[in-house]
N, C-alpha and C. Protein backbone atom coordinates (compact mmCIF):
# COMPACT_ATOMS: atom_id res chain seq x y z
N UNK A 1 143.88 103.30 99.64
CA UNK A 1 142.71 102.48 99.81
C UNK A 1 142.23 102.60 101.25
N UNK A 2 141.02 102.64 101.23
CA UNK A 2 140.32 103.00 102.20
C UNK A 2 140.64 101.66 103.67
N UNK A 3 140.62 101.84 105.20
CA UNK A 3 140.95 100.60 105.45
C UNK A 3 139.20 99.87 105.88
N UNK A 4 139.30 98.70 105.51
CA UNK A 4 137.99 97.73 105.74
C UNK A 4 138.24 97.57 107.28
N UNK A 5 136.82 98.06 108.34
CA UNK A 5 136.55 97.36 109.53
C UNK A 5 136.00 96.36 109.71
N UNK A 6 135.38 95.71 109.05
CA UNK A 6 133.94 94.60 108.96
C UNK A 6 135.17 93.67 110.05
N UNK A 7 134.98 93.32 110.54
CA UNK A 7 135.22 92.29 111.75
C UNK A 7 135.25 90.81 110.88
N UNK A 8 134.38 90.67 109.94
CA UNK A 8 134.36 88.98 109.17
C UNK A 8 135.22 89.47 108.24
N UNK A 9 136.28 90.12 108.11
CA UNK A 9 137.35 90.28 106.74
C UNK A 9 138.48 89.76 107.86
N UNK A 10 138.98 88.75 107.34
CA UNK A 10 139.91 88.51 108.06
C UNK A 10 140.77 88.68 108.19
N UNK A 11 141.66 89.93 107.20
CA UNK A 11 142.53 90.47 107.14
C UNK A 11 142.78 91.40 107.90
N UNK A 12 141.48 92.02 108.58
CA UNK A 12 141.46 92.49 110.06
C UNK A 12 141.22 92.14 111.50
N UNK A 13 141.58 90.63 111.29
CA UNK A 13 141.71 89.75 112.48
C UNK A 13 143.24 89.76 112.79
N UNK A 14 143.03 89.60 114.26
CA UNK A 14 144.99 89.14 114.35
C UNK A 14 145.46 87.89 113.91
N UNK A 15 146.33 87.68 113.88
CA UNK A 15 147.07 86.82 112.85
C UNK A 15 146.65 85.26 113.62
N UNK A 16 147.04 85.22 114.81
CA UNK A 16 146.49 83.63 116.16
C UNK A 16 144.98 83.78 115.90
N UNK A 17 144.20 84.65 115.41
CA UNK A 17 142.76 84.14 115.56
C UNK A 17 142.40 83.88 114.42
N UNK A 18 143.13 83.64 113.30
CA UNK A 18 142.93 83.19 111.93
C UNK A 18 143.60 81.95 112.04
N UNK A 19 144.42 82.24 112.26
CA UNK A 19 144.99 80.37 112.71
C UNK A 19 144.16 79.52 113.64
N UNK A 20 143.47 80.14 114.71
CA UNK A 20 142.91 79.71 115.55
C UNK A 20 141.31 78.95 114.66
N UNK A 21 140.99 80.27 113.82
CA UNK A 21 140.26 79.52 112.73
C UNK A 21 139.94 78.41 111.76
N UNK A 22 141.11 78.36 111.14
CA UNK A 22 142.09 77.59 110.43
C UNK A 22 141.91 76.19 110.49
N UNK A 23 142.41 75.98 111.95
CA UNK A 23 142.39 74.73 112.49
C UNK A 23 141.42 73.89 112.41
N UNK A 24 140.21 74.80 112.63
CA UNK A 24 139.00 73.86 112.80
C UNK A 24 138.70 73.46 111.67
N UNK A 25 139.31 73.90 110.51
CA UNK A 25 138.91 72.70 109.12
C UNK A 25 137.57 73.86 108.52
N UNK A 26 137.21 74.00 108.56
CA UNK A 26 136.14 74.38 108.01
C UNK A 26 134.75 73.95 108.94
N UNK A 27 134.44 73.58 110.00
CA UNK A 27 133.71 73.05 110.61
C UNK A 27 133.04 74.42 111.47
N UNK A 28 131.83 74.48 111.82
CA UNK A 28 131.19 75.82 112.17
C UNK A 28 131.71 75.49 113.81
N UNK A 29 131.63 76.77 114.19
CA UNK A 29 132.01 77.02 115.81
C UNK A 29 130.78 76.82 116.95
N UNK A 30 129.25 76.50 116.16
CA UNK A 30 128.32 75.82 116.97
C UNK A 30 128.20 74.18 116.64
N UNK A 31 127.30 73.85 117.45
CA UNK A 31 126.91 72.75 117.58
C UNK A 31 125.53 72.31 117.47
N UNK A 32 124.68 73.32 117.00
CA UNK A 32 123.58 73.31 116.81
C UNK A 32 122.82 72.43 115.55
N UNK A 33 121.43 72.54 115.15
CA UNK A 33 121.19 72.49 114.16
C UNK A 33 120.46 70.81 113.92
N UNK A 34 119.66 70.72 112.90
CA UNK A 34 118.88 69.02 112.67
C UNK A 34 120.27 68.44 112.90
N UNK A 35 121.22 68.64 112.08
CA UNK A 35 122.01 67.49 112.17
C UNK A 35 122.74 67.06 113.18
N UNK A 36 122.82 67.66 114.37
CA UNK A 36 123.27 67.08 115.59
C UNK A 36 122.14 66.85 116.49
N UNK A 37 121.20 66.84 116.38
CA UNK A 37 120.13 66.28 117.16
C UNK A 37 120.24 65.07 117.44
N UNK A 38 119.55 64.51 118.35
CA UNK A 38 119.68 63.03 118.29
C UNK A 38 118.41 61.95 117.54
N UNK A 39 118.82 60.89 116.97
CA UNK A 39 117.84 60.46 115.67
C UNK A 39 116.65 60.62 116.07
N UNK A 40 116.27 59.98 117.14
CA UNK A 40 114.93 60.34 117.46
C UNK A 40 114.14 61.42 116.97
N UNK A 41 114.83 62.68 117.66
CA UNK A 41 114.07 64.21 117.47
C UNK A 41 114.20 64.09 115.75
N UNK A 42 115.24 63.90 115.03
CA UNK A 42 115.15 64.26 113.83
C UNK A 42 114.42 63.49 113.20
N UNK A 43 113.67 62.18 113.51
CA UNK A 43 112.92 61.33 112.88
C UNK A 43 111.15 62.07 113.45
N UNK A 44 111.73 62.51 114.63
CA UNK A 44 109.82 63.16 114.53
C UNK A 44 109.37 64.56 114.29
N UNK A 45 110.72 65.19 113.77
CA UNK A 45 110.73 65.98 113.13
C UNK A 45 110.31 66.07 111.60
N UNK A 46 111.18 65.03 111.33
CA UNK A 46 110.66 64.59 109.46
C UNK A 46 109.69 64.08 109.71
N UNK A 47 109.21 63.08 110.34
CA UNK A 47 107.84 62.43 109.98
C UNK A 47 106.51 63.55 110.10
N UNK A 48 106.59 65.15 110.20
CA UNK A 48 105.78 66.06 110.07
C UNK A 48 105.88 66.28 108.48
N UNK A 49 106.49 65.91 107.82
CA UNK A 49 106.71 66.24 106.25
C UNK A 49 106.32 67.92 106.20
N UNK A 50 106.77 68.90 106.86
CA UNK A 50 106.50 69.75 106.75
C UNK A 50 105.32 71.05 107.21
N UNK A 51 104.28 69.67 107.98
CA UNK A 51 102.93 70.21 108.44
C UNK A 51 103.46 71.11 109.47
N UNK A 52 104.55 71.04 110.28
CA UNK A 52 104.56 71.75 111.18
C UNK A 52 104.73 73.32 111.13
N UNK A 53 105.04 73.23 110.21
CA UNK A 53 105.93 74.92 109.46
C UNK A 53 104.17 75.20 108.87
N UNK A 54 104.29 76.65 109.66
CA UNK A 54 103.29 77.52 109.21
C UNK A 54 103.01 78.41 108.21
N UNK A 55 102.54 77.68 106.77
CA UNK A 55 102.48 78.54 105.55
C UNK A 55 101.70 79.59 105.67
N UNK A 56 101.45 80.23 104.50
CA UNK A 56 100.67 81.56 104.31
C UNK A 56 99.14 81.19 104.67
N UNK A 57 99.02 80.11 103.51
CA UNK A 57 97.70 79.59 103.56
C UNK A 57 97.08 78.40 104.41
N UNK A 58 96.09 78.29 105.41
CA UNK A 58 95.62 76.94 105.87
C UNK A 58 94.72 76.40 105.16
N UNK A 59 94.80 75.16 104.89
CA UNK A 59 93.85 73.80 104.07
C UNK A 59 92.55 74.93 103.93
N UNK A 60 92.18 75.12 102.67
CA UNK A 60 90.53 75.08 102.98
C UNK A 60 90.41 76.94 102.63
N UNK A 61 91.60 77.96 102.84
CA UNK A 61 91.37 79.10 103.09
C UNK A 61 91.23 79.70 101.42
N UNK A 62 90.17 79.98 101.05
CA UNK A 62 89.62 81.07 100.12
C UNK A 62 90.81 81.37 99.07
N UNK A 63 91.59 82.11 100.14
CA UNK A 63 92.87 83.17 99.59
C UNK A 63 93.58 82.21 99.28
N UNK A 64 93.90 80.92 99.49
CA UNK A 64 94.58 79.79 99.02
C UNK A 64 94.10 79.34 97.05
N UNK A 65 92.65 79.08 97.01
CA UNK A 65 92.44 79.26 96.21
C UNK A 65 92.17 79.91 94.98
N UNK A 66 92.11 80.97 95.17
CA UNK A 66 92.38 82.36 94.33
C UNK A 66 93.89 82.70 93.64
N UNK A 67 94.91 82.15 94.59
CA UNK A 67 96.17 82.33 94.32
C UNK A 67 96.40 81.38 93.35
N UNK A 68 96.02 80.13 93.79
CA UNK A 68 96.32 78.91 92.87
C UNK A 68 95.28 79.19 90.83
N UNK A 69 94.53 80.16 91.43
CA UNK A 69 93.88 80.09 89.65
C UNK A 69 94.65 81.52 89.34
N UNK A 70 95.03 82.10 90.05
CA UNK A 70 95.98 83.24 89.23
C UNK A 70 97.24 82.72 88.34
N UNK A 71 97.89 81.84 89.33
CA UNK A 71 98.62 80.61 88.74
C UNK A 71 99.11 81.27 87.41
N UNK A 72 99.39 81.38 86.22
CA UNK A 72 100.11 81.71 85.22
C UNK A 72 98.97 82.28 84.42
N UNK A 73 97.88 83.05 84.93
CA UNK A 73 97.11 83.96 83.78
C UNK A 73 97.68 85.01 83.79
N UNK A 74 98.42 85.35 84.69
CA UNK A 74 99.45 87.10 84.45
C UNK A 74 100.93 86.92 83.93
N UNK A 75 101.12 87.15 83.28
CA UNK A 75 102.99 86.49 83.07
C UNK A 75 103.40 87.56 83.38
N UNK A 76 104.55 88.11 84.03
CA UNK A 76 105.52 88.98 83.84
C UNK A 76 106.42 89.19 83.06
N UNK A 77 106.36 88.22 81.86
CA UNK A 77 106.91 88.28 80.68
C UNK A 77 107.05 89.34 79.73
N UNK A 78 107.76 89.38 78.90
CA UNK A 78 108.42 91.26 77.98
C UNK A 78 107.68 90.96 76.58
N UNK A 79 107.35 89.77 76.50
CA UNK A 79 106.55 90.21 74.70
C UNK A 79 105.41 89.94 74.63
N UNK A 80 105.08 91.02 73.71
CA UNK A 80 103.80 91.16 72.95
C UNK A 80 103.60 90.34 72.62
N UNK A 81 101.86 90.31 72.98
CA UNK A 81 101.11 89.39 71.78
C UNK A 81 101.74 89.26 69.94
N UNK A 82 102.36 87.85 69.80
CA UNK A 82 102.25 87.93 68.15
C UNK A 82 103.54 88.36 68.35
N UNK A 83 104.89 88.65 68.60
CA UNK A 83 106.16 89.30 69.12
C UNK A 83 106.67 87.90 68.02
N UNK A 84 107.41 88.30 66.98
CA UNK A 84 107.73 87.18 66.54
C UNK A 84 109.45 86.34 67.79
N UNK A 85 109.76 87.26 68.39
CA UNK A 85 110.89 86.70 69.33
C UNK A 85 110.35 86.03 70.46
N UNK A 86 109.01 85.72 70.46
CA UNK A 86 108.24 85.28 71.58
C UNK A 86 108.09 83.77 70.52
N UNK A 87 107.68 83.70 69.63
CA UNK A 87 107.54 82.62 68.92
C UNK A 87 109.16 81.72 68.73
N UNK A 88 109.89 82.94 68.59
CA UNK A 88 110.76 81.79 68.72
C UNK A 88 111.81 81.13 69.97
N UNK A 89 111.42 82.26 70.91
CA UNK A 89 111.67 81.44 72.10
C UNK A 89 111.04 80.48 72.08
N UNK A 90 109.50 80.12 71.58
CA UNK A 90 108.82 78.95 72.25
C UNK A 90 109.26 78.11 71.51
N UNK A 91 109.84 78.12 70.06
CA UNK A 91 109.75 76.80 69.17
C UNK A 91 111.49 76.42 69.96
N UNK A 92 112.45 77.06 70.20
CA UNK A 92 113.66 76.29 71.08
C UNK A 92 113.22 76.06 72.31
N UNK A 93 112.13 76.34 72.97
CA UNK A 93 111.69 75.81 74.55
C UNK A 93 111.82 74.41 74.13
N UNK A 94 112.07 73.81 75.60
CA UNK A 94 112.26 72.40 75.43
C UNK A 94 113.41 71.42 74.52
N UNK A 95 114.13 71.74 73.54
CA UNK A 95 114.32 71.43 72.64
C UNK A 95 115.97 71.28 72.86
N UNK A 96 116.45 72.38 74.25
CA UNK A 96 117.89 72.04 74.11
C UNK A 96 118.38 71.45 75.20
N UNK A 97 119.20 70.43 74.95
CA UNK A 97 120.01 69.46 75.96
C UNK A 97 120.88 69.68 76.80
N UNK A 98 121.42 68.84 78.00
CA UNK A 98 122.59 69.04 78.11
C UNK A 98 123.75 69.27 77.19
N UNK A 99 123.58 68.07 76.21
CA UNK A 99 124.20 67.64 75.24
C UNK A 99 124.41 68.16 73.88
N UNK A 100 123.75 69.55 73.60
CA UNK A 100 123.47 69.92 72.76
C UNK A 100 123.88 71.74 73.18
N UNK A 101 125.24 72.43 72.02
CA UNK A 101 125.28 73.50 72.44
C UNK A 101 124.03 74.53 71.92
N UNK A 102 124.52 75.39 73.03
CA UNK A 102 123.20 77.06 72.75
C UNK A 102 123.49 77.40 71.62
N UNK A 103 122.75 77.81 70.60
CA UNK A 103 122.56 78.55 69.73
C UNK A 103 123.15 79.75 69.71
């Protein structure tokens, strides 16, 4: 068998830096990230509900609307018009539960 270099296989770490790993529980080796911020920043962070993050489309843009009426007139779907396995996917759509095994 061929030997694995990848550096994240840890079977090619030395033995103290897997332990050294180990220790920390599972806990990441930064400190970064929303959740260590302090509440403040993360409260005026959320209170952007998202406006801040720059989508494809801005309020109002053309190409916004065009996308939204393409919306499900193209399916990428495999059956034919009239496909009787298309009919009966649709009559079990909806129809099965958690609670209820697959067919």
């Amino acid at each position: 068998m061929a030997h694995n270099t990848n550096p994240g296989n840890f079977s090619n770490r030395p033995h103290e830096e897997v332990q050294n790993i180990a220790r920390k529980g599972g806990q990441s080796s930064h400190s970064g990230g929303f959740a260590s911020m302090d509440e403040d920043k993360q409260r005026e962070i959320a209170s952007m509900g998202g406006h801040a993050s720059s989508g494809s489309f801005q309020p109002g843009d053309p190409r916004a609307r065009e996308a939204g009426h393409k919306g499900g007139q193209h399916s990428g779907g495999s059956f034919e018009p009239g496909d009787p396995r298309a009919r009966e996917a649709g009559r079990k759509g909806g129809s099965r539960t958690a609670d209820t095994p697959e067919e």
